[in-house]
Protein backbone atom coordinates (compact mmCIF):
# COMPACT_ATOMS: atom_id res chain seq x y z
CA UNK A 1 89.33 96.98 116.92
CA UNK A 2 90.32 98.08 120.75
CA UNK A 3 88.89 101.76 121.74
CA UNK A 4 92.70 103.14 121.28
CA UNK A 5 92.61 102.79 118.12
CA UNK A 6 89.53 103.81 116.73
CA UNK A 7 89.18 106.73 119.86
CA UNK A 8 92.96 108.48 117.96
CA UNK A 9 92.18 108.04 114.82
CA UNK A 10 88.87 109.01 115.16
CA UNK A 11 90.52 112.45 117.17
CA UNK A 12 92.79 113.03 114.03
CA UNK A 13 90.33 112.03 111.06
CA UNK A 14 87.43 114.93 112.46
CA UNK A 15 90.84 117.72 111.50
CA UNK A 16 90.05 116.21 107.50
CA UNK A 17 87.07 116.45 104.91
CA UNK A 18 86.07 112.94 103.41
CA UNK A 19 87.22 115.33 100.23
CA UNK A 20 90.78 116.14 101.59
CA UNK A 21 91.36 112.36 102.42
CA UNK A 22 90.23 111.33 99.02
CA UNK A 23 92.42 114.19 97.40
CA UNK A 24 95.24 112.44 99.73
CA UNK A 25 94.57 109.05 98.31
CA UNK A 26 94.55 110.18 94.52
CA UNK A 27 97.84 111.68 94.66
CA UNK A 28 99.32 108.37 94.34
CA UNK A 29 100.78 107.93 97.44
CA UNK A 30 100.52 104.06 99.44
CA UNK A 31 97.90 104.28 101.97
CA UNK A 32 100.74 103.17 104.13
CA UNK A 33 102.93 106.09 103.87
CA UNK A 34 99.32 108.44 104.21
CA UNK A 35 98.26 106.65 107.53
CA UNK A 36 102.20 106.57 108.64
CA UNK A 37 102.37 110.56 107.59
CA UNK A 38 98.69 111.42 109.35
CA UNK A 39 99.62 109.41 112.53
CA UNK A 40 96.70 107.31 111.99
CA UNK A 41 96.38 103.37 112.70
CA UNK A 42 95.70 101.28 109.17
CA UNK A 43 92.62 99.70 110.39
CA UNK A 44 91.07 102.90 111.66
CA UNK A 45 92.04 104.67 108.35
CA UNK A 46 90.41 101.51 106.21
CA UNK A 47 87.32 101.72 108.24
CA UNK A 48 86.73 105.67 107.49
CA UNK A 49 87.58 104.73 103.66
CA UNK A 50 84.17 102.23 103.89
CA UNK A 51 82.37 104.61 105.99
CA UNK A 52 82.85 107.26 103.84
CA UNK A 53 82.76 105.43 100.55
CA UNK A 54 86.06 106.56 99.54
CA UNK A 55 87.84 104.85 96.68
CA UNK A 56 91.98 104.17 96.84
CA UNK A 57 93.29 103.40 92.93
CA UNK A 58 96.68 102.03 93.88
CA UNK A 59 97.43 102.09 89.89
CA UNK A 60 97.49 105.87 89.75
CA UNK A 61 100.41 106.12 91.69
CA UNK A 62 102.87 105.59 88.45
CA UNK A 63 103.90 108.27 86.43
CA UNK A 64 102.97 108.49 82.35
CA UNK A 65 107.12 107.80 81.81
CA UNK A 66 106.72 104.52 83.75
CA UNK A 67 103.84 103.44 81.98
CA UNK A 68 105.09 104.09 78.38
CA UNK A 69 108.39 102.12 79.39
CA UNK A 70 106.25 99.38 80.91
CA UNK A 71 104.26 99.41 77.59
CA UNK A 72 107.37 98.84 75.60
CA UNK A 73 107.64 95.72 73.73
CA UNK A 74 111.28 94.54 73.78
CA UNK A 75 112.54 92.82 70.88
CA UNK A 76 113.10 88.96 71.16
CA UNK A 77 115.27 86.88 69.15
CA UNK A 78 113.33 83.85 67.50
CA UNK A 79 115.36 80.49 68.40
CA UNK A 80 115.31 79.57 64.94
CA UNK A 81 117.21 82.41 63.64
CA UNK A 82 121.15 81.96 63.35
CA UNK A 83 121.91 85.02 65.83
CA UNK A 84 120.51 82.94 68.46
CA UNK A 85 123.71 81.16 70.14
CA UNK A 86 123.18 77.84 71.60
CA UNK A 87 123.08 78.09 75.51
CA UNK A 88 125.63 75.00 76.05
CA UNK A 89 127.81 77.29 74.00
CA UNK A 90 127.10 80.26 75.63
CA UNK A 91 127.76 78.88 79.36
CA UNK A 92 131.26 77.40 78.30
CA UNK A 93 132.25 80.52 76.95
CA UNK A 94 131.26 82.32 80.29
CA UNK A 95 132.84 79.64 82.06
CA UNK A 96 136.32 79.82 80.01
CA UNK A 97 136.42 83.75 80.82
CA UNK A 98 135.63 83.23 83.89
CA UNK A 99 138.38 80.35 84.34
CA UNK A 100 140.43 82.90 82.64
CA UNK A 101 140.14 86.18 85.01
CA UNK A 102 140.31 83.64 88.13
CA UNK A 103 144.04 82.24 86.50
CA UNK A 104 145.18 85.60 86.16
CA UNK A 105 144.56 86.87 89.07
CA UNK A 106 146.36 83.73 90.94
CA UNK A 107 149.28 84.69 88.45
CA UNK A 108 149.36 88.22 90.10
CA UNK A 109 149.23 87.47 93.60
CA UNK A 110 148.57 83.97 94.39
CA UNK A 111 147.83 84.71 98.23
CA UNK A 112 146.10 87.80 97.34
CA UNK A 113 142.44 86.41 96.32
């Protein structure tokens, strides 16, 4: 680490508690956007982390709503079942629409698409 780096961050870090930084670091924000928002360099800002025995939780930084949707089990068809379509089936049918939207618009304006 060059002398720049640590001698600037070092400058900017002594304005902070270890307790501030650590408050900054649980609010759930990326250390990235911390270090770009404190105008510090990311290996200077790691180093005080170990120094100061500081611990970053990156998993705090989603909300309860994100984590109950995350949770969320989402209903799968069984292949067994007869609401399960065959996917030969299901690609010719996609195909044939799509075969079908291309032919109409050439009927419209053939020099149009």
């Amino acid at each position: 680490m060059s002398k720049e780096i640590t001698s600037k961050s070092a400058v900017i870090l002594q304005k902070y508690t270890p307790e501030e930084i650590q408050e900054l670091l649980d609010s759930g924000e990326s250390k990235s956007s911390i270090v770009e928002r404190l105008g510090l360099y990311m290996e200077a800002f790691n180093k005080y982390i170990k120094q100061h025995n500081l611990t970053y939780n990156p998993s705090k930084k989603y909300t309860k709503q994100q984590i109950k949707k995350h949770k969320e089990t989402i209903p799968v068809k069984s292949f067994n079942s007869e609401e399960a379509e065959d996917p030969v089936n299901k690609f010719y049918e996609m195909l044939a629409k799509k075969r079908e939207k291309r032919i109409l618009r050439e009927l419209k304006n053939p020099y149009d698409w």
